[in-house]
Protein backbone atom coordinates (compact mmCIF):
# COMPACT_ATOMS: atom_id res chain seq x y z
CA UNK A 1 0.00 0.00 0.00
CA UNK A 2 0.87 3.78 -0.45
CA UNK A 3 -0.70 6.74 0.20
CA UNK A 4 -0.01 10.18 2.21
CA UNK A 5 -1.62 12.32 4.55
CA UNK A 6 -2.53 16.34 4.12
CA UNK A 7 -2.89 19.04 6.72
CA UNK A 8 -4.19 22.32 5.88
CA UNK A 9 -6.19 25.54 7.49
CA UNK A 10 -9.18 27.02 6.30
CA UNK A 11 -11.45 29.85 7.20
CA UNK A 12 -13.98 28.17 9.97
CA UNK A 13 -17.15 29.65 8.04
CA UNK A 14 -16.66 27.23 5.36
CA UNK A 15 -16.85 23.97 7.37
CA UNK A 16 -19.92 22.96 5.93
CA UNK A 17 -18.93 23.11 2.38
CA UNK A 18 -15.72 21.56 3.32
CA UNK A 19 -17.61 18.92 4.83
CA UNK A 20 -20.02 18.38 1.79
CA UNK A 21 -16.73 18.04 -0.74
CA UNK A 22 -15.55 15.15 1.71
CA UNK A 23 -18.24 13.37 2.08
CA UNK A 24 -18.44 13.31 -1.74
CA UNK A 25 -14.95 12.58 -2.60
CA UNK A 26 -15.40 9.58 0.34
CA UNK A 27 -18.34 8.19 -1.78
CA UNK A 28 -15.92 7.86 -4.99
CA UNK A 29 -13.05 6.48 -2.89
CA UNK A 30 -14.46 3.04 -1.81
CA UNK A 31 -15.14 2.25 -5.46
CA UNK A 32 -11.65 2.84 -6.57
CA UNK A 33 -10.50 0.97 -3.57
CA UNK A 34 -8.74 4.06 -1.89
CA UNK A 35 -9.07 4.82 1.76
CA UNK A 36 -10.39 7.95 2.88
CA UNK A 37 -9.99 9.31 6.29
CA UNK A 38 -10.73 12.85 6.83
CA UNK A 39 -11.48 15.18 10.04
CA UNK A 40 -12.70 18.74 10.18
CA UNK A 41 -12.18 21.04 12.65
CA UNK A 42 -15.26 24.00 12.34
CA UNK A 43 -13.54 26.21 15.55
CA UNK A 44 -10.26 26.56 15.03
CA UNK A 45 -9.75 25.55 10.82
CA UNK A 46 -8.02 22.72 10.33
CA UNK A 47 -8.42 19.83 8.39
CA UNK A 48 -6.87 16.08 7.97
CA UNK A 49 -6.85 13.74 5.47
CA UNK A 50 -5.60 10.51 5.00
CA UNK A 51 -5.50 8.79 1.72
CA UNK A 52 -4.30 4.77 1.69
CA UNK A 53 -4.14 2.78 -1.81
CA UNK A 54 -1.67 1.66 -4.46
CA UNK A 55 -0.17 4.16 -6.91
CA UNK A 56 -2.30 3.59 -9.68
CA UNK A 57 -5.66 3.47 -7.22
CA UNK A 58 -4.62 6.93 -6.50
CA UNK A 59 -3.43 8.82 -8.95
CA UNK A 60 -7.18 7.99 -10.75
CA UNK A 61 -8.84 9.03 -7.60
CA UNK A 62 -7.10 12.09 -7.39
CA UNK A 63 -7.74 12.89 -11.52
CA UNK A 64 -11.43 11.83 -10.73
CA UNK A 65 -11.70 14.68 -7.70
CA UNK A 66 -10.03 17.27 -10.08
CA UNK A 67 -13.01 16.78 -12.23
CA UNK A 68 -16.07 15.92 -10.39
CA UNK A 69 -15.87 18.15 -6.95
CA UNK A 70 -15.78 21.45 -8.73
CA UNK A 71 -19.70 20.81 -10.02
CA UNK A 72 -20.54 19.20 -6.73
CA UNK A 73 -19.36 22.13 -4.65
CA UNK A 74 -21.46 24.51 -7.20
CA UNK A 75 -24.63 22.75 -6.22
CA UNK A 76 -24.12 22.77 -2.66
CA UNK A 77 -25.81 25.85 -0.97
CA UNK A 78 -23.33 27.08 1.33
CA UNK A 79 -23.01 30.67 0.84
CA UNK A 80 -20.94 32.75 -1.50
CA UNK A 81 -21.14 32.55 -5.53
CA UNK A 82 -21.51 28.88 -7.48
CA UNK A 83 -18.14 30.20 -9.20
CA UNK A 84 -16.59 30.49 -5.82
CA UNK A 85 -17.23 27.45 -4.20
CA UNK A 86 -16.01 25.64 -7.73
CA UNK A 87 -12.62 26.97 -6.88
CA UNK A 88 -12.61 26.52 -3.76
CA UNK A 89 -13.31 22.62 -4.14
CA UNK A 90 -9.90 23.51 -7.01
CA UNK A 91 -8.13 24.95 -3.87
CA UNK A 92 -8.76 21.37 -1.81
CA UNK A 93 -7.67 19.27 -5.35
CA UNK A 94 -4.57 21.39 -5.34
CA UNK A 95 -3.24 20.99 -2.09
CA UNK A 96 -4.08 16.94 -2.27
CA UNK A 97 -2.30 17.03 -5.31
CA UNK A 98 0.60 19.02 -3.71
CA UNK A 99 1.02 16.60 -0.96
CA UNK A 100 0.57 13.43 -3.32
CA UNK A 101 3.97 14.51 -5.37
CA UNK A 102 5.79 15.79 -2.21
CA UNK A 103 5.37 19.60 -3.36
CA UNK A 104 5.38 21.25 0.39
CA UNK A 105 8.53 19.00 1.01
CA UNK A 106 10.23 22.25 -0.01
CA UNK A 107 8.96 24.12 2.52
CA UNK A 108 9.83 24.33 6.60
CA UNK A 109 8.73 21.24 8.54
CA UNK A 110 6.01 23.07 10.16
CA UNK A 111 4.56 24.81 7.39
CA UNK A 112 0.67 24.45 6.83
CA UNK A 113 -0.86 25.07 3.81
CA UNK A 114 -3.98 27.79 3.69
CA UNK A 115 -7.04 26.08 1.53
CA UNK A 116 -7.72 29.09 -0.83
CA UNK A 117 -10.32 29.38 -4.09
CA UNK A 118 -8.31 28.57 -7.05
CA UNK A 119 -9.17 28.92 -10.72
CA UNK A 120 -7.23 25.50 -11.17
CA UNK A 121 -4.50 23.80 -9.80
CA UNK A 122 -0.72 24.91 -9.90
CA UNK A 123 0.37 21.72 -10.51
CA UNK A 124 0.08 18.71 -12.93
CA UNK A 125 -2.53 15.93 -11.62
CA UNK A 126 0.26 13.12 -11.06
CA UNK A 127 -0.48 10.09 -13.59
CA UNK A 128 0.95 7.12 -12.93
CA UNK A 129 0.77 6.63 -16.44
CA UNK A 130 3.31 9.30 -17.18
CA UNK A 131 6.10 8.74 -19.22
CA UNK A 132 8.60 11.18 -19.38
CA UNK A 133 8.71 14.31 -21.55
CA UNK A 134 9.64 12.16 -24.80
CA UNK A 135 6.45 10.46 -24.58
CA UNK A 136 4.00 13.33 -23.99
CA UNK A 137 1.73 12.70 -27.11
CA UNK A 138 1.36 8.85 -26.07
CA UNK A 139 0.59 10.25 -22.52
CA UNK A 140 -2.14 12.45 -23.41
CA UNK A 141 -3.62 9.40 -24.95
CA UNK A 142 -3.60 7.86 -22.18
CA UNK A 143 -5.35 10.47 -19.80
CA UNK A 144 -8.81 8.97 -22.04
CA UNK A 145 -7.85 5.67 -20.60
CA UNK A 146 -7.45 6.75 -17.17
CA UNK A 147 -11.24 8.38 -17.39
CA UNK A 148 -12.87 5.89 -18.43
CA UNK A 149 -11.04 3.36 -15.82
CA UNK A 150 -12.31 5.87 -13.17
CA UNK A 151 -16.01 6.03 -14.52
CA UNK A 152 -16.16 2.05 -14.94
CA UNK A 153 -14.94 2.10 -11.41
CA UNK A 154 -18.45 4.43 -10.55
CA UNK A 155 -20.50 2.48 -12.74
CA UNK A 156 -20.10 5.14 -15.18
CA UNK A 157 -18.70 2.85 -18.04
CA UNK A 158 -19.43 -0.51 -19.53
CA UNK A 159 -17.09 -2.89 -19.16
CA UNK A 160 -16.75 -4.30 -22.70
CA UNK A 161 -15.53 -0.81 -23.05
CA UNK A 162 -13.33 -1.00 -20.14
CA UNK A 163 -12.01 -4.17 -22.00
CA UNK A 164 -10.99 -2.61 -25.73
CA UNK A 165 -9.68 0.67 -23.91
CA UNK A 166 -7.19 -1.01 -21.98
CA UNK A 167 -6.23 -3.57 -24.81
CA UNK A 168 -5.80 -0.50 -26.95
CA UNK A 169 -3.48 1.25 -23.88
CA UNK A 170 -1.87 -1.82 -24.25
CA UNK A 171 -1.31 -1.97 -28.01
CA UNK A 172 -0.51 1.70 -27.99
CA UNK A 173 2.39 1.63 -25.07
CA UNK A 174 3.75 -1.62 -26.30
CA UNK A 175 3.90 -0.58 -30.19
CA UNK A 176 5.97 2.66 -28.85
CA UNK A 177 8.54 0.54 -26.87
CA UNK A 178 8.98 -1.55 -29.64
CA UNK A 179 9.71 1.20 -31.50
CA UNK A 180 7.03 0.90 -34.41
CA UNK A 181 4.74 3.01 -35.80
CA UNK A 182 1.77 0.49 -36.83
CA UNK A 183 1.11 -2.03 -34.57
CA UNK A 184 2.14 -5.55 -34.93
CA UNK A 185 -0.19 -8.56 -33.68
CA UNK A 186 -1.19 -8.51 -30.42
CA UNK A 187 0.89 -11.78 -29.12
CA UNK A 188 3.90 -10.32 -31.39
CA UNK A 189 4.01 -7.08 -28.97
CA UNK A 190 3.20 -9.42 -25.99
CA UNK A 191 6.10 -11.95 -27.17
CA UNK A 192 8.57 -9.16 -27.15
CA UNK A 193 8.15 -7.94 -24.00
CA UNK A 194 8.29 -11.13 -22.30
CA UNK A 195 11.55 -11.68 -23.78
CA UNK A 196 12.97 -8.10 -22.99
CA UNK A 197 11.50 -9.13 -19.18
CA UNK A 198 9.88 -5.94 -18.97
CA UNK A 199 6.06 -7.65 -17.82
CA UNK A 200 5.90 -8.13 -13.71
CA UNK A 201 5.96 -11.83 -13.17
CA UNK A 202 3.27 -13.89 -11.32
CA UNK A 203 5.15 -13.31 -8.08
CA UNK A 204 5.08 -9.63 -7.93
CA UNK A 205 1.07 -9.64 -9.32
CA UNK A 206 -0.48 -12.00 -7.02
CA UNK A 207 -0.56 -10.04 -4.14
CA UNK A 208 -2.97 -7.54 -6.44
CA UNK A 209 -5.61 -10.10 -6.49
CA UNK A 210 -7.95 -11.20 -3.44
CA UNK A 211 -7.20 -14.90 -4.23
CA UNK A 212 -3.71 -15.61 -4.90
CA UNK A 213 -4.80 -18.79 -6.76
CA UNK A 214 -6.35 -16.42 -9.30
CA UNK A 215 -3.35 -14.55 -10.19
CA UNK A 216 -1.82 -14.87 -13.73
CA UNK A 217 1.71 -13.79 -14.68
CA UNK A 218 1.78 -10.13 -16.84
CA UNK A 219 2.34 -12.05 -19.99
CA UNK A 220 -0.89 -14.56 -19.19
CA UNK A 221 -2.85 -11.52 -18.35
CA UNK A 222 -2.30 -9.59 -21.44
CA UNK A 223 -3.25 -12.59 -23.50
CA UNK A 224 -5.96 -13.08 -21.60
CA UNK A 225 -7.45 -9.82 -21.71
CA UNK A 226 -6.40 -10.56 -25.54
CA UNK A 227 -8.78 -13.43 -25.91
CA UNK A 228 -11.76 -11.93 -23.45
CA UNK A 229 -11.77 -8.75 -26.09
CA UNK A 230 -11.55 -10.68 -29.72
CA UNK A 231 -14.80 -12.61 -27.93
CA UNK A 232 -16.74 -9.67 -27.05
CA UNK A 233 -15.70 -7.61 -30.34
CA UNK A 234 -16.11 -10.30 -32.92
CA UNK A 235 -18.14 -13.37 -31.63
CA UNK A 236 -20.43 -11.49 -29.08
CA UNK A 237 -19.22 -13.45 -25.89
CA UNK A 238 -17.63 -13.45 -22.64
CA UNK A 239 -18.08 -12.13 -19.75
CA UNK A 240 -16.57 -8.58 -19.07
CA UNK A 241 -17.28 -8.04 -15.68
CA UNK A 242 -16.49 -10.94 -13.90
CA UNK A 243 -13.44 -10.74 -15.81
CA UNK A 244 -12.51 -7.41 -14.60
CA UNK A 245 -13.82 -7.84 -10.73
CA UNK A 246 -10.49 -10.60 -10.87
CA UNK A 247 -7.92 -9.08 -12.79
CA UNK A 248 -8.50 -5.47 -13.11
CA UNK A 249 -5.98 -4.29 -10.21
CA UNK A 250 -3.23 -6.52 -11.75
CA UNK A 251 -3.91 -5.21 -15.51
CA UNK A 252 -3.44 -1.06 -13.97
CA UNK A 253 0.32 -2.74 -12.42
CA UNK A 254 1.03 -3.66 -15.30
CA UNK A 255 0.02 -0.25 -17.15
CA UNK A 256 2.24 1.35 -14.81
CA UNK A 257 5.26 -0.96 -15.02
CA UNK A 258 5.03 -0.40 -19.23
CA UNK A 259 4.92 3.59 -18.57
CA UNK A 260 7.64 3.18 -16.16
CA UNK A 261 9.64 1.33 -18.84
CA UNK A 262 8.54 3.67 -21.44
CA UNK A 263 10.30 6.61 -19.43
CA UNK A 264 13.30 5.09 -19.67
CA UNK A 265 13.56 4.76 -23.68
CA UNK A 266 13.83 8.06 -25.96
């Protein structure tokens, strides 16, 4: 598990929208499998939060606040201007998003940020998916994948199109290591990077699933997920979801090991 924790002040009067952002952006953690732990303090104005998960669990919660608490905190009557209290719910993304890539590390040990209304946030939402400056059109891709992870995650999103978006991630990061421009076969991609080692091995995936018996090695998976989408695409079968409930965690580790390996190729 990782995760990080977040102090920060605000002005006492807004305790009550503060509270309403929370108790949304607690609703969309236990989907994504994130732990949320938060405490308000309406006399004195401070806050605490405490966010548990892997990287990958977080980094899509954290992209899924950015864009969903802004239009809840307009709706939620609680003084001031709709337009304010959208930036305010920015000012609370931005300081999570601070803390997540160690941004106040520059600052004194007993420095405490002030929640503020923002327009938007002053830094990047982190992406686990990121791969280095070299790679920034393949990573913008990618931010489509990463939405519609988050929205299968709320129900948002079908999972037969949770299926062909991640096999085209897939296809898309792979064809780029290998250096191509159109994509080879599917098993041709997956070949190579078994034999450049570069797919996590059953050992280091199992402990993503919640039966170890279940777990496949990165190779396995990827032709697995290979087979379940050529099914659903072309001969109308399979089951999606079931599919996914098993060996969706395992698939985003091994998203994140291929844009980890990415970062290191120009």
């Amino acid at each position: 598990m990782a995760g990080f924790d977040a102090t920060f002040t605000f002005d006492p009067k807004h305790a009550a929208l503060l509270g309403e952002i929370f108790q949304a952006a607690r609703r969309r953690a236990r989907p994504m499998f994130v732990r949320w732990r938060s405490r308000v303090s309406s006399t004195d104005g401070h806050a605490y939060v405490v966010l548990d998960g892997n990287t990958f669990q977080l980094d899509i919660f954290l992209e899924r606040l950015r864009r969903d608490l802004p239009a809840i905190a307009e709706a939620v009557p609680a003084g001031r201007s709709p337009a304010w209290r959208r930036k305010f719910a920015n000012g609370l993304v931005d300081i999570l998003t601070k803390y997540r890539c160690s941004y106040y590390d520059r600052y004194d040990a007993d420095y405490v940020p002030r929640l503020r209304a923002v327009t938007r946030s002053s830094v990047w939402p982190v992406h686990s998916l990121w791969m280095g400056e070299q790679h920034q059109d393949l990573w913008a891709r990618l931010v489509v994948t990463e939405e519609i992870i988050s929205g299968w995650l709320l129900d948002e999103i079908p999972p037969e199109v949770v299926v062909e978006e991640l096999h085209t991630a897939i296809e898309l990061m792979l064809t780029r290591w290998c250096g191509k421009i159109r994509a080879p076969a599917f098993s041709d991609l997956v070949d190579k990077a078994e034999d450049a080692a570069i797919l996590p091995g059953v050992d280091l995936l199992q402990w993503q699933y919640s039966e170890p018996s279940n777990a496949l090695s990165g190779k396995d998976l990827l032709i697995a997920l290979k087979d379940l989408r050529k099914g659903l695409k072309h001969k109308g079968v399979g089951q999606a979801r079931p599919w996914l409930d098993v060996h969706f965690w395992p698939l985003g580790s091994v998203l994140e090991r291929l844009a980890w390996e990415l970062s290191r190729r120009p």
